[in-house]
Protein backbone atom coordinates (compact mmCIF):
# COMPACT_ATOMS: atom_id res chain seq x y z
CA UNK A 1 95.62 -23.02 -51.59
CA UNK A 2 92.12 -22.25 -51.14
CA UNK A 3 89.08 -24.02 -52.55
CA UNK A 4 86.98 -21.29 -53.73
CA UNK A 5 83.45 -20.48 -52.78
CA UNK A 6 81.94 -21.00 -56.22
CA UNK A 7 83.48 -23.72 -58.20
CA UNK A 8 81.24 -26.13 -59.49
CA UNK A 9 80.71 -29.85 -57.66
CA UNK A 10 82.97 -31.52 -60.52
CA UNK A 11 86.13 -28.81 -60.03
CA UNK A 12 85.69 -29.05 -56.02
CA UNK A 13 86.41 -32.57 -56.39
CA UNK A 14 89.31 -31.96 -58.74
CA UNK A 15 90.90 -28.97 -56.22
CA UNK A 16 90.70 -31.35 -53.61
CA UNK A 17 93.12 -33.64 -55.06
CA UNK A 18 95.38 -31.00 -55.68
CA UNK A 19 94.85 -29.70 -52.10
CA UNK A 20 95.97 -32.55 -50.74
CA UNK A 21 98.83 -33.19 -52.88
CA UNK A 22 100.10 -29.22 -52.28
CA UNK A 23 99.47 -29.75 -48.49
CA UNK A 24 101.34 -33.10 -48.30
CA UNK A 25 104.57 -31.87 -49.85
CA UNK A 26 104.80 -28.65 -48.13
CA UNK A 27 103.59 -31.06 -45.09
CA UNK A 28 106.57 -33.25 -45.57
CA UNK A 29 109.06 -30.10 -45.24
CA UNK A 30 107.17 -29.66 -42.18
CA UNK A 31 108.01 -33.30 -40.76
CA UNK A 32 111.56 -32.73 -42.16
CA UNK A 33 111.78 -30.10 -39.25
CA UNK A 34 110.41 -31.60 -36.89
CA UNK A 35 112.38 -34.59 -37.05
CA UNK A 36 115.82 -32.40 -37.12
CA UNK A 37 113.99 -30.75 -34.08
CA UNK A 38 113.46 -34.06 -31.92
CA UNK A 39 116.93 -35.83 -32.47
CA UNK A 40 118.56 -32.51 -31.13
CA UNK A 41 116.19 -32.25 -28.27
CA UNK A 42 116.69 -36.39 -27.38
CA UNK A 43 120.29 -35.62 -27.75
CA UNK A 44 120.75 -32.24 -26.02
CA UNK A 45 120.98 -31.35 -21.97
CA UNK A 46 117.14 -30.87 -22.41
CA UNK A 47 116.94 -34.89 -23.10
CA UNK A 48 115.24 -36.15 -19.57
CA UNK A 49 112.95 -32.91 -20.06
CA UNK A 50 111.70 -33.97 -23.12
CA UNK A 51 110.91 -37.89 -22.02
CA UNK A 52 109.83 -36.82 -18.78
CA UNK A 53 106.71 -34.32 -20.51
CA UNK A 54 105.92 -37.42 -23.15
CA UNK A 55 104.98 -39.67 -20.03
CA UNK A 56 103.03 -37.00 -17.98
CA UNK A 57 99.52 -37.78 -17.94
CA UNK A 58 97.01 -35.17 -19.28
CA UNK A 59 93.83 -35.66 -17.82
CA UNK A 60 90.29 -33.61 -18.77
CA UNK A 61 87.67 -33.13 -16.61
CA UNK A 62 84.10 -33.37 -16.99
CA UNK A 63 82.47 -32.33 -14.04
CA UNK A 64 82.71 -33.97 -10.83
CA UNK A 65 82.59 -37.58 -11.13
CA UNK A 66 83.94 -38.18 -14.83
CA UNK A 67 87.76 -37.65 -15.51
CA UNK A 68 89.34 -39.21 -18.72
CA UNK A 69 93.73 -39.05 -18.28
CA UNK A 70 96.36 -40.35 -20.79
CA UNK A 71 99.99 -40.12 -20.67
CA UNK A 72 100.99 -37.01 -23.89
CA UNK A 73 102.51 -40.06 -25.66
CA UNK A 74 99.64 -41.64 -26.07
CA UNK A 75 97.18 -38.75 -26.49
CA UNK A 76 99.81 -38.12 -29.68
CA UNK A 77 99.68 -41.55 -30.68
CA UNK A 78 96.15 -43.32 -29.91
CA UNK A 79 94.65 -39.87 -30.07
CA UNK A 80 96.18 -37.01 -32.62
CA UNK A 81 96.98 -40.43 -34.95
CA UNK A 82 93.46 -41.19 -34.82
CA UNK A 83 92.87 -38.19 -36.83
CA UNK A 84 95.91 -39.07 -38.92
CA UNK A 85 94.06 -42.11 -40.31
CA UNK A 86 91.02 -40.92 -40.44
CA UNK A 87 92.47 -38.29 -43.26
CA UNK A 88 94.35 -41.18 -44.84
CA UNK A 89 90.71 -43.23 -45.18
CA UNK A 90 89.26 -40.16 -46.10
CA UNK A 91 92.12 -40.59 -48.58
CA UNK A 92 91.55 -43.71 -49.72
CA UNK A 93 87.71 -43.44 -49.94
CA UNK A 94 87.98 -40.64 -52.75
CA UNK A 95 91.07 -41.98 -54.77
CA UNK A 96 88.73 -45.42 -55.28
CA UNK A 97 85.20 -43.25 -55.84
CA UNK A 98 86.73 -40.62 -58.30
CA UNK A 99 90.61 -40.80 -57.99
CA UNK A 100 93.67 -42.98 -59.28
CA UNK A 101 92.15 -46.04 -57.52
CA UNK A 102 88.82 -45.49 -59.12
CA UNK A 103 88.96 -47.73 -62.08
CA UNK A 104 91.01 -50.99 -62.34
CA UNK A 105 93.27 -49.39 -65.48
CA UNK A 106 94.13 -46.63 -63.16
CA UNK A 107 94.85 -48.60 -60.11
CA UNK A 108 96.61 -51.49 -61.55
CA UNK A 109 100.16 -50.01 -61.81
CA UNK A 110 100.12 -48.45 -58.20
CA UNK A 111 98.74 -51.59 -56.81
CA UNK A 112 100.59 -54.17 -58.29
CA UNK A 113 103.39 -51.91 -56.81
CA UNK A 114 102.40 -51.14 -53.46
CA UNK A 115 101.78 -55.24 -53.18
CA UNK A 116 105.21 -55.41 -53.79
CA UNK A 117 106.24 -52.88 -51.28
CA UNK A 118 104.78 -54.42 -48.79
CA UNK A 119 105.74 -58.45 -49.18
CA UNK A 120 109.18 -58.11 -50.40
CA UNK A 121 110.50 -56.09 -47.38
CA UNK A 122 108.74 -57.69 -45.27
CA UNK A 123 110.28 -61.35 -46.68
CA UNK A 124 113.78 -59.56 -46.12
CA UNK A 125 112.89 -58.58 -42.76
CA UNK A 126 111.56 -62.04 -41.68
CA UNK A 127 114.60 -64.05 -43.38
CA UNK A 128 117.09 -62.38 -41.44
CA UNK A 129 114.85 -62.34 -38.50
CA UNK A 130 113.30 -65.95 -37.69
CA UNK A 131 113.94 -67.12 -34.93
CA UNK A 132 114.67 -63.85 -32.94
CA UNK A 133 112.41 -62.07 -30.53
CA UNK A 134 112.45 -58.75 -33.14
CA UNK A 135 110.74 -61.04 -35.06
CA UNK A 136 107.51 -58.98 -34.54
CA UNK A 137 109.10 -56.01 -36.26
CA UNK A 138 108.15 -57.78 -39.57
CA UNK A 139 105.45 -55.12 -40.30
CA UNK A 140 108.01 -52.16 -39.75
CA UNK A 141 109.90 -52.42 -42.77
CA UNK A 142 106.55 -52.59 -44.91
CA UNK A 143 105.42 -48.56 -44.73
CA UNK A 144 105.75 -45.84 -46.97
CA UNK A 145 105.32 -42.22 -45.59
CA UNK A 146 102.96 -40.34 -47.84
CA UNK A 147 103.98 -37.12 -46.52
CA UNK A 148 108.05 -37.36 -46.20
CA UNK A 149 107.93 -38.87 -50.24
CA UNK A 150 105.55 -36.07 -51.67
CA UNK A 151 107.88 -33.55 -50.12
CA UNK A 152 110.75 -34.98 -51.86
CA UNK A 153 109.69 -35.69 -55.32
CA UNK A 154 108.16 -31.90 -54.70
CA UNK A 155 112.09 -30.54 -54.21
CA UNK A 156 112.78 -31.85 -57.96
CA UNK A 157 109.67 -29.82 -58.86
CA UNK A 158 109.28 -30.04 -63.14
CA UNK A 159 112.46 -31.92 -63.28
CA UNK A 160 110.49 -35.11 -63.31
CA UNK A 161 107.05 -35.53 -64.59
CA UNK A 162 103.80 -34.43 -62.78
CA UNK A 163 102.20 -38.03 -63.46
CA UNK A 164 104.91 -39.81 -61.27
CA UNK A 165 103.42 -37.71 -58.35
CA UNK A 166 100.36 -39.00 -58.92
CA UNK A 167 101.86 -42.38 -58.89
CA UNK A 168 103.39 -42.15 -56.11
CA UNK A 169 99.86 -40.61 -54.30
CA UNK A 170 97.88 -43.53 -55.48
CA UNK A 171 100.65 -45.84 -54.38
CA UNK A 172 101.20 -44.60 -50.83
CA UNK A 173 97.61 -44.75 -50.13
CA UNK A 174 97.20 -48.28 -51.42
CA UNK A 175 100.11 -49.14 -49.35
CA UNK A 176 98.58 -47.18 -46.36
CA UNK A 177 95.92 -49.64 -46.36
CA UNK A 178 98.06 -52.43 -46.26
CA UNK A 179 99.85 -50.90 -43.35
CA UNK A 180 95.78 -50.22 -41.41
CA UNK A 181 95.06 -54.04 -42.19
CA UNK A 182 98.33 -55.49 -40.69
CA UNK A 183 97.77 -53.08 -37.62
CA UNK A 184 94.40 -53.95 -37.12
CA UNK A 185 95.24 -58.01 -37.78
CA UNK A 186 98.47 -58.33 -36.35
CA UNK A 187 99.08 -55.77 -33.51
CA UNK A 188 96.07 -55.79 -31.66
CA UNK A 189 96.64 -56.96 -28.12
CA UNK A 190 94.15 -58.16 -25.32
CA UNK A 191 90.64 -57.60 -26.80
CA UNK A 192 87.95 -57.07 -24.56
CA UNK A 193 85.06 -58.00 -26.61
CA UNK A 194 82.48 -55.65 -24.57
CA UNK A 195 84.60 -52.67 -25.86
CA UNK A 196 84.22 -54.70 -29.43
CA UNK A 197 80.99 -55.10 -29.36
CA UNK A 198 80.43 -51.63 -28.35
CA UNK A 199 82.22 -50.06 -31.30
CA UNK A 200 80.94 -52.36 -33.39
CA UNK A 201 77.51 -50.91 -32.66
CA UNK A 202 78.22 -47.43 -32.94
CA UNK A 203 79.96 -48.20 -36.03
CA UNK A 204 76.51 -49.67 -37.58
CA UNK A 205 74.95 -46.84 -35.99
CA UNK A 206 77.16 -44.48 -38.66
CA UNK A 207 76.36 -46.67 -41.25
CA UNK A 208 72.89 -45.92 -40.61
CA UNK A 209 72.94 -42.44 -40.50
CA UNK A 210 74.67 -42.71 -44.23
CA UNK A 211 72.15 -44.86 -45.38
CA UNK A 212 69.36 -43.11 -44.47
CA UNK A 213 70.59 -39.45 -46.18
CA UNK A 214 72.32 -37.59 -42.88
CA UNK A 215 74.99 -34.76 -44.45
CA UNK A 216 75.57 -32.91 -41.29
CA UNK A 217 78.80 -34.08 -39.49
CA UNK A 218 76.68 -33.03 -36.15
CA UNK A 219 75.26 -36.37 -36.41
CA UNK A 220 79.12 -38.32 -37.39
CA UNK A 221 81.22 -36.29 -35.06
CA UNK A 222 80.21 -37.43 -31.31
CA UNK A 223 79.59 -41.22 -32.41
CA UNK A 224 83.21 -40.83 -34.50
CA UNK A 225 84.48 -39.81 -30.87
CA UNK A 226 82.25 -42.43 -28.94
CA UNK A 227 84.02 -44.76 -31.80
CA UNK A 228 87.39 -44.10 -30.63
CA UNK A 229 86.56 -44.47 -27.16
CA UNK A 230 85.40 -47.79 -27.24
CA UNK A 231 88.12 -49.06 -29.35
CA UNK A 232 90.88 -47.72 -27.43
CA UNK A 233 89.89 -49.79 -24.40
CA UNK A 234 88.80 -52.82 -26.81
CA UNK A 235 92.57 -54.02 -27.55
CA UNK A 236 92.18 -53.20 -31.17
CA UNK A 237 94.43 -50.14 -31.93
CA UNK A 238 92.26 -46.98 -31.30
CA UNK A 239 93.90 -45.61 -35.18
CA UNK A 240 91.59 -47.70 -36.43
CA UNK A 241 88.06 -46.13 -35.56
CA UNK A 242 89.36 -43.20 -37.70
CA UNK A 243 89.84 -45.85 -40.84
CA UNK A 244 86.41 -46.90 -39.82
CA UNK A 245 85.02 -43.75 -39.11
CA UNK A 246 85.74 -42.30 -42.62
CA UNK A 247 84.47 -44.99 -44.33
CA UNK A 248 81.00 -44.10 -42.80
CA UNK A 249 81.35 -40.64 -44.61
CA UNK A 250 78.70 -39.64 -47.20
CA UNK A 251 80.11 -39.10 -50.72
CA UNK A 252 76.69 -37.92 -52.10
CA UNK A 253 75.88 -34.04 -51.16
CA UNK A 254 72.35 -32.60 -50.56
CA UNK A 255 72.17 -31.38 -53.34
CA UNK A 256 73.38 -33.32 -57.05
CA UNK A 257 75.18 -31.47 -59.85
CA UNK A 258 72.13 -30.85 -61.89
CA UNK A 259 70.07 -29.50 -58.77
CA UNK A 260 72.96 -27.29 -58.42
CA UNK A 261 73.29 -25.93 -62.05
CA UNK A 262 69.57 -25.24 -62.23
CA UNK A 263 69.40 -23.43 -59.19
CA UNK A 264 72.53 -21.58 -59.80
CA UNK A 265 71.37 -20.54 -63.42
CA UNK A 266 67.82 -19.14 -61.44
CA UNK A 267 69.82 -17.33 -58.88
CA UNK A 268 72.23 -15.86 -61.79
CA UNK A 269 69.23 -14.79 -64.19
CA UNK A 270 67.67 -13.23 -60.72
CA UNK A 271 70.49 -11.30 -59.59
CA UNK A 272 70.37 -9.70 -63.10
CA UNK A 273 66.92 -7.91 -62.38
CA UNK A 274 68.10 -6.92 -58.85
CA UNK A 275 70.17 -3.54 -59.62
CA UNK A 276 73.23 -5.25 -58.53
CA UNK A 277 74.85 -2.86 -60.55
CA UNK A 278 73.22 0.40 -58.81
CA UNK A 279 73.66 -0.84 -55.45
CA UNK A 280 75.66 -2.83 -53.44
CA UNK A 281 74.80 -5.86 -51.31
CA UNK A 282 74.49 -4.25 -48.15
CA UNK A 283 71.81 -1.42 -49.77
CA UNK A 284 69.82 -4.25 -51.33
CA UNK A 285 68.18 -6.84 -49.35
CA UNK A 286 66.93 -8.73 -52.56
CA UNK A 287 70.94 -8.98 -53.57
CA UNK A 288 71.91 -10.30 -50.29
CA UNK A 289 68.95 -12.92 -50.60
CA UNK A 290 70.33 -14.14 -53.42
CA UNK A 291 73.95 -14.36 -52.82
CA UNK A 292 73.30 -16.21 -48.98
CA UNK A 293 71.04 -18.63 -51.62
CA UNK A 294 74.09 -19.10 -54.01
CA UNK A 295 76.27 -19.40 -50.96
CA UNK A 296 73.77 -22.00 -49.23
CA UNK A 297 73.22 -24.19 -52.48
CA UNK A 298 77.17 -24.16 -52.90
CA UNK A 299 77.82 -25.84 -49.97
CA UNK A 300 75.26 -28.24 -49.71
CA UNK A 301 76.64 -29.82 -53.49
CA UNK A 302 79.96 -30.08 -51.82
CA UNK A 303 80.43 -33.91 -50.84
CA UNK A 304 80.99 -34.55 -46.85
CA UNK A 305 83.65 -36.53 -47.35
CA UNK A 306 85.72 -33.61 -49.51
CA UNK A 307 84.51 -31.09 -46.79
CA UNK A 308 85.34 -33.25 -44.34
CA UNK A 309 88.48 -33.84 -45.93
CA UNK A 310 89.66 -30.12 -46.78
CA UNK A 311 89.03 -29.35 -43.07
CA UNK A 312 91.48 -32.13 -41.61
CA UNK A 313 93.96 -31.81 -44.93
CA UNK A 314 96.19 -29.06 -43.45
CA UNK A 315 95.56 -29.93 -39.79
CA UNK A 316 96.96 -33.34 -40.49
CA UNK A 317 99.94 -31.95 -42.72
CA UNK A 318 100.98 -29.25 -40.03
CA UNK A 319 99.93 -30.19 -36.76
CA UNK A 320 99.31 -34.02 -36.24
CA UNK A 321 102.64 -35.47 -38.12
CA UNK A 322 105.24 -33.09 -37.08
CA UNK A 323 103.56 -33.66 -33.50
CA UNK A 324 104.01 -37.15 -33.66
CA UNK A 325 107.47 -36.95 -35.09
CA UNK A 326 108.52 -34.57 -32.36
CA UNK A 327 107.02 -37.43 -29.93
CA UNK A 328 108.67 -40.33 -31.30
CA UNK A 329 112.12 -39.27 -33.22
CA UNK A 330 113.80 -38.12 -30.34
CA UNK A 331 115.61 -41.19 -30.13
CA UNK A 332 119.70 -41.14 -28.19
CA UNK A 333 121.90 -41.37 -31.10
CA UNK A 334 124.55 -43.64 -28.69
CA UNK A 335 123.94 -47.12 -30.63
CA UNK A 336 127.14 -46.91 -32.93
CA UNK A 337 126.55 -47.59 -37.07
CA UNK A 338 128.21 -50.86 -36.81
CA UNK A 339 126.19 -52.25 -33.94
CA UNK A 340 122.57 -51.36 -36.01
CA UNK A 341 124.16 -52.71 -38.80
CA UNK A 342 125.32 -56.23 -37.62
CA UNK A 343 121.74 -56.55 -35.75
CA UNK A 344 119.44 -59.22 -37.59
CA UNK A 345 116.71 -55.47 -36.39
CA UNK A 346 118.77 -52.91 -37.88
CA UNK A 347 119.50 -54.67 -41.04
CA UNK A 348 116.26 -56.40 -41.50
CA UNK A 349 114.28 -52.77 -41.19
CA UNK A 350 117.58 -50.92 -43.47
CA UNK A 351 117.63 -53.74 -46.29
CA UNK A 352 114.35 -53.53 -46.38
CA UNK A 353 113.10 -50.02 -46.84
CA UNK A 354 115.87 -48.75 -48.82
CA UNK A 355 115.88 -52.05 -50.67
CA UNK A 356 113.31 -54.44 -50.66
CA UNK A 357 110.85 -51.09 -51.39
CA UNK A 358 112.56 -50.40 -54.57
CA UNK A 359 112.95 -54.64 -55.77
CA UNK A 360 109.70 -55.06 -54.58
CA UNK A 361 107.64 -51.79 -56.41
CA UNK A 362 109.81 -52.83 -59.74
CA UNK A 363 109.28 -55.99 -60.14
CA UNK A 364 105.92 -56.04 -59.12
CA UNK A 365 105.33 -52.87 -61.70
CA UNK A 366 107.33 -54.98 -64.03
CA UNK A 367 105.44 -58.33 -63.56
CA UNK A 368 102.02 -56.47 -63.86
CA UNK A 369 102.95 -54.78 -67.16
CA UNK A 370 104.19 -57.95 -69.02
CA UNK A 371 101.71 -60.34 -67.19
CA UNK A 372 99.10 -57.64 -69.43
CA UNK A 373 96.84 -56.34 -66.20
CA UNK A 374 98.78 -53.15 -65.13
CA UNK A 375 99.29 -50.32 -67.37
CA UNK A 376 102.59 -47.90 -67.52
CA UNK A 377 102.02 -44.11 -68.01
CA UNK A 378 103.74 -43.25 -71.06
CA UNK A 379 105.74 -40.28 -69.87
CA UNK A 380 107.19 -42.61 -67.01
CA UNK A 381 109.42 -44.86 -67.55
CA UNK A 382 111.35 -47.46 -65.32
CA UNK A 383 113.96 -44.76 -64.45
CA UNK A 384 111.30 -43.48 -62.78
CA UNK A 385 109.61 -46.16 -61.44
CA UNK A 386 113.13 -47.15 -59.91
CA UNK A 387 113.75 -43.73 -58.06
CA UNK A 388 110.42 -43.57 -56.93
CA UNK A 389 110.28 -46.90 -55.39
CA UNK A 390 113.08 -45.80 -53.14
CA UNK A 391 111.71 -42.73 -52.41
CA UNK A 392 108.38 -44.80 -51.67
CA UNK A 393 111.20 -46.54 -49.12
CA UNK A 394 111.12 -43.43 -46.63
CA UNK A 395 109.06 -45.44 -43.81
CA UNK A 396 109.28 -42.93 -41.04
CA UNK A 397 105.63 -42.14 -39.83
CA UNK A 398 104.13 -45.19 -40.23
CA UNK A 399 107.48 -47.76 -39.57
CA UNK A 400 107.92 -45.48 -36.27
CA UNK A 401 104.05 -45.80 -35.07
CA UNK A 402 104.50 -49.60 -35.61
CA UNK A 403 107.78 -49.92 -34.16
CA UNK A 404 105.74 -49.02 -31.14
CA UNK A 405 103.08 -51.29 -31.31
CA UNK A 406 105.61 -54.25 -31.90
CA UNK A 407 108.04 -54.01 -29.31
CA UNK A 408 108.39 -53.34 -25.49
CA UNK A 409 111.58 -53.44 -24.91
CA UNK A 410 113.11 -50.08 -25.06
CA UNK A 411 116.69 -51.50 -26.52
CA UNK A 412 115.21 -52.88 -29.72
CA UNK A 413 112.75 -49.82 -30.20
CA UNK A 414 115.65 -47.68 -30.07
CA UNK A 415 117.99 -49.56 -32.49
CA UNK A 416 114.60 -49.77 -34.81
CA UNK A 417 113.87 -46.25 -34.40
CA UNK A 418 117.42 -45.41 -35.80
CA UNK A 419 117.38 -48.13 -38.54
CA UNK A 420 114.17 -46.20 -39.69
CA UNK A 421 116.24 -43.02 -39.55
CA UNK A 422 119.20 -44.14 -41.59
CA UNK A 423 117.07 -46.73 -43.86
CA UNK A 424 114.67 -43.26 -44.93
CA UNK A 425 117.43 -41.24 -45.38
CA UNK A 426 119.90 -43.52 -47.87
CA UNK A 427 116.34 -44.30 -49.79
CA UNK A 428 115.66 -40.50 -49.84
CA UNK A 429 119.14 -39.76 -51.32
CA UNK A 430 118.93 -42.86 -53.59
CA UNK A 431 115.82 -41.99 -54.88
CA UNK A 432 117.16 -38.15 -55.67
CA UNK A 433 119.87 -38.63 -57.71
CA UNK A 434 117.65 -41.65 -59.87
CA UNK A 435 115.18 -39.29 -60.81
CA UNK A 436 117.39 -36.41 -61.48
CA UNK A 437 119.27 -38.46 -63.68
CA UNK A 438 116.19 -39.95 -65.05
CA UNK A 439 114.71 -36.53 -66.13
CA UNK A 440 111.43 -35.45 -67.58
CA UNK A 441 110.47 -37.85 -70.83
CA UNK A 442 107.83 -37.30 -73.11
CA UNK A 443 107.24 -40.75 -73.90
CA UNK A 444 107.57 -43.97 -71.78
CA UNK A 445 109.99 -45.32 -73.62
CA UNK A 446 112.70 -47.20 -72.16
């Protein structure tokens, strides 16, 4: 899907959205494959292969007396995810300016639920878990991948209604910035407050440049990448100079909506006197003048963020996730159902996606409603709401990159790594045959 050339500021913003909705399911198909791709290859003859190329370093050059190395795992996951959550504050940023997070009627319903989908699992997780040393796994169960649930709910297509989508956009991203937070909080290791304070400058640096009216991203991109620097020595997860990054972003363009329509409507009422119709653009210099001017005055009423934004959309969708999944799903299949299963790790991370997501997005959704401060669409109803919470339980990106950051020792990251696996998969097929028995309504009635 293309955004085109000439819409006007208002129906930019609006093709965004659905940009990023189109990319993310198709995007999740993607991730589907890749995942199908890694367990083979971390399962095959190729195994040792594949582990042995994620831990050789790749180091760049610049000149003679500056090298900068890191092992492929880590360029995928301190590096490539950088980008990933720098689209997902990107993400955020518009859904609370102009999207579903933008007003507290809209927002109400997919917070109160994404609140839920955090605490409860993790409350499952931590009651089977206390005591243990996979006690720091609590954050694992808590994730909801945006781009393995939007391609789902987009393989039932009209059979369930286009508002529950939404939903489950505006819920995911809330939920993603639950997941940034308890990174950022809880999973940061060894800070070296030099790095900090480093970051922290550039950072108010950015600020700066939005504040006083910079548009170009020549002026965001190197201190974005001077950003991540700093905070991937600093201790704090590097991911999290994307969040930051994005929120430095300009929303406002050069040029406002009613800038743009006058100029437009000058161009226009100019390109009828200039025998457009007689000759074409490359015969007439005066029509070429005019379109480059439409062209120019286009672009600069497009937000930076949404620019930013429609750049990194597909990127992300196509390249970054199934990347990282092809990194980090290649897990050895040789830990037996039963042993997961009677592990305080495996069942903490399985009751808790594929269960806690759903009891903890419906009652919270539930609560909300009655309490009077969250507000039901009326063509969903709690049919819905059910079999999307345990769609919403499909943890996979985000439980995997935490899984990571909470453990070191290689037996309990693989029996979490194939808890995630099993845990997404019974809430994907859960969540299938809810909303295909739940249908399309017209009302919210229950």
């Amino acid at each position: 899907m293309a955004i085109d050339t000439y819409t006007s500021p208002a129906d930019y913003i609006k093709k965004t959205t659905r940009l990023f909705q189109d990319r993310e399911t198709a995007g999740g198909l993607a991730l589907i494959a890749a995942t199908i791709i890694a367990l083979l290859l971390g399962n095959s003859q190729w195994a040792h292969t594949y582990h042995h190329f994620l831990e050789d370093e790749l180091l760049f050059e610049f000149g003679d007396h500056f090298g900068f190395g890191l092992k492929a795992e880590k360029w995928i996951n301190d590096g490539l995810m950088a980008i990933f959550f720098l689209v997902a504050g990107l993400e955020l940023k518009r859904e609370i300016m102009v999207g579903e997070l933008s007003t507290l009627k809209k927002a109400s319903m997919p917070l109160m639920g994404a609140l839920g989908g955090m605490v409860v699992p993790a409350l499952i997780f931590v009651a089977l878990n206390i005591g243990e040393k996979s006690i720091s796994g609590w954050g694992v169960p808590m994730a909801t991948d945006i781009a393995y649930s939007l391609g789902i709910i987009g393989l039932l297509g009209k059979r369930i209604p286009s508002q529950l989508k939404i939903f489950l956009v505006a819920l995911a991203i809330a939920d993603d910035l639950g997941a940034i937070l308890v990174i950022a909080f809880f999973y940061s290791h060894g800070i070296s407050w030099l790095y900090l304070g480093a970051a922290a400058g550039i950072f108010v640096i950015l600020l700066l440049c939005n504040r006083l009216g910079a548009k170009s991203m020549w002026w965001y991109v190197p201190l974005g990448i001077g950003l991540w620097f700093c905070f991937l020595h600093s201790g704090v997860h590097a991911t999290i100079a994307g969040v930051l990054f994005a929120l430095t972003i300009p929303v406002k363009p050069k040029l406002d909506s009613a800038a743009y329509k006058e100029r437009m409507t000058d161009n226009l009422k100019a390109l009828e006197h200039a025998k457009t119709h007689e000759q074409s653009p490359l015969e007439n210099p005066k029509h070429r003048k005019l379109l480059r001017a439409i062209k120019r005055d286009t672009n600069a009423s497009r937000p930076p963020l949404l620019k930013l934004e429609n750049r990194l959309v597909g990127f992300n969708a196509f390249f970054i996730i199934p990347v990282f999944a092809l990194a980090n799903a290649g897990v050895k299949l040789d830990v037996g159902l039963v042993e997961v299963l009677t592990q305080s790790l495996g069942l903490g991370i399985i009751l808790g996606l594929a269960v806690g997501k759903v009891l903890g997005i419906g009652l919270f959704a539930y609560a909300g409603e009655r309490l009077g401060f969250a507000e039901r669409h009326p063509s969903l109803s709690y049919q819905h709401i059910i079999g999307m919470g345990f769609i919403a339980g499909i943890g996979f990106t985000m439980s995997l990159f935490i899984t990571n950051l909470a453990f070191t020792d290689a037996a309990l990251v693989k029996v979490a790594k194939i808890s995630i696996l099993l845990a997404s998969l019974a809430a994907a097929v859960a969540g299938i045959v809810v909303l295909m028995l739940a249908g399309k309504k017209s009302t919210g009635e229950d």
